[in-house]
Protein backbone atom coordinates (compact mmCIF):
# COMPACT_ATOMS: atom_id res chain seq x y z
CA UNK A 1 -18.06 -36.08 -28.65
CA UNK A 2 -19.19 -38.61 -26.03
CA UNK A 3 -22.38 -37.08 -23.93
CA UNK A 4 -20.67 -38.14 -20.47
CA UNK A 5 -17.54 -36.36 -21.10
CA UNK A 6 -19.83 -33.71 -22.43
CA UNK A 7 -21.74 -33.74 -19.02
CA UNK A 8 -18.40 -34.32 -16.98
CA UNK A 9 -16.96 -31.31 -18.41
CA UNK A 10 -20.45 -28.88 -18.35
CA UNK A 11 -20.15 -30.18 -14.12
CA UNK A 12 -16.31 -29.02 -13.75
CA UNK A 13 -16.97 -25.71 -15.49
CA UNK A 14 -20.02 -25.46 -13.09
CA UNK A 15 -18.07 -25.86 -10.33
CA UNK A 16 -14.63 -23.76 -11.37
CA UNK A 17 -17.21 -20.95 -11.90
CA UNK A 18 -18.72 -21.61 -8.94
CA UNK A 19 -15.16 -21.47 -6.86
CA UNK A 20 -14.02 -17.94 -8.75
CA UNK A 21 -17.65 -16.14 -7.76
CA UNK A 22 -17.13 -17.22 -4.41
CA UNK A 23 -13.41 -15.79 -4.34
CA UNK A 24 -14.88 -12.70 -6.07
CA UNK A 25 -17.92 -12.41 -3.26
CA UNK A 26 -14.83 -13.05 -0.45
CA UNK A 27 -13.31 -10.16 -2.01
CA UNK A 28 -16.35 -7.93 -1.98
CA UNK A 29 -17.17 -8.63 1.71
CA UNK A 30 -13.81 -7.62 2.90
CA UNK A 31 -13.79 -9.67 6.16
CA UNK A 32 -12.19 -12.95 7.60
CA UNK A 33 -14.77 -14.01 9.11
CA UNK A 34 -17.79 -13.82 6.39
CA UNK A 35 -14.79 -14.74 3.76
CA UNK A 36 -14.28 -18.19 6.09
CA UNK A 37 -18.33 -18.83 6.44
CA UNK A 38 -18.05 -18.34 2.36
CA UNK A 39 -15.27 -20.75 2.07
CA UNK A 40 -16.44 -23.29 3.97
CA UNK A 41 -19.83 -23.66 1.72
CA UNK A 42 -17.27 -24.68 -1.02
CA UNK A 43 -16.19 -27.84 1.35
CA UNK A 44 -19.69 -29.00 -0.22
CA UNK A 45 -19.32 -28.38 -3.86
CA UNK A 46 -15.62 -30.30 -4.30
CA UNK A 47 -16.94 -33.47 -3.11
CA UNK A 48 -20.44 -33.13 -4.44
CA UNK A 49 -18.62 -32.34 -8.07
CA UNK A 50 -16.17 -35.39 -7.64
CA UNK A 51 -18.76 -37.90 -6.50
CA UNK A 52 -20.71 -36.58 -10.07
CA UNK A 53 -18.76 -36.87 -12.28
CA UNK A 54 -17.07 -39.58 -11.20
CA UNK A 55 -20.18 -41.53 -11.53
CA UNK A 56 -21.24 -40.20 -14.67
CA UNK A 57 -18.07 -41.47 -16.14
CA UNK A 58 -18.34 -44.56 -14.66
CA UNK A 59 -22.21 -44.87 -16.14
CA UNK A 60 -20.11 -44.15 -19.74
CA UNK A 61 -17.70 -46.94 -19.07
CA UNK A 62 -20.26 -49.49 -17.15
CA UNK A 63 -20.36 -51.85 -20.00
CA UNK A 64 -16.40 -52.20 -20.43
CA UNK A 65 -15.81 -52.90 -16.51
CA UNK A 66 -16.45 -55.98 -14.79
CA UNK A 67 -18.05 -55.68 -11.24
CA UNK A 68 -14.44 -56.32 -9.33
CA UNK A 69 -13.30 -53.11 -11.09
CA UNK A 70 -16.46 -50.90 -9.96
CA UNK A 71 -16.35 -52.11 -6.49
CA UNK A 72 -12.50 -51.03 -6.25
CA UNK A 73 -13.26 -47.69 -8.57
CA UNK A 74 -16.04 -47.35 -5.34
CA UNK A 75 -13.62 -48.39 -2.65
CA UNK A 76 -11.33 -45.48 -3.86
CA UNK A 77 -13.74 -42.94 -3.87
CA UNK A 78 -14.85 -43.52 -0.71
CA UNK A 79 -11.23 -43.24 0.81
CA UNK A 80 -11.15 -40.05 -1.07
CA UNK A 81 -14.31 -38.74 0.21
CA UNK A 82 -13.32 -39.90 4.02
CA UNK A 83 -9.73 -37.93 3.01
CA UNK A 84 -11.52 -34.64 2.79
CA UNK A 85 -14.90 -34.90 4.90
CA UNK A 86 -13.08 -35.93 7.72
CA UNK A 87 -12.06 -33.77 10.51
């Protein structure tokens, strides 16, 4: 197995485990407003995780792209990233 889908997939479980303890803790505490404060620290691990592994996959395929294709691989990413950060 390659060691950046390897790494990819180690990040995603990471972060899926990271997502069901804080649905577990929102469960424990039993109230809206300490279950929002909880969900709103996850609005930093989605992007965080996507902006990872997206460039550790794009380190894996670096040799096979020309610089055209990174810079629009980049461009999309950032529209993503403005998608969900923005308010």
């Amino acid at each position: 197995m390659d060691k950046y889908v390897s790494w990819m997939a180690i990040l995603r479980i990471l972060s899926g485990s990271v997502e069901i303890t804080a649905a577990l803790i929102m469960l424990r505490l039993n109230q809206v407003d300490k279950a929002l404060a909880v969900n709103s620290t996850l609005a930093l691990v989605g992007p965080t995780v996507l902006v990872a592994t997206t460039a550790i996959g794009l380190t894996g395929m670096a040799h096979d792209l020309s610089w055209g294709k990174i810079a629009w691989i980049a461009c999309g990413v950032s529209c993503l990233l403005i998608g969900i950060l923005k308010s």
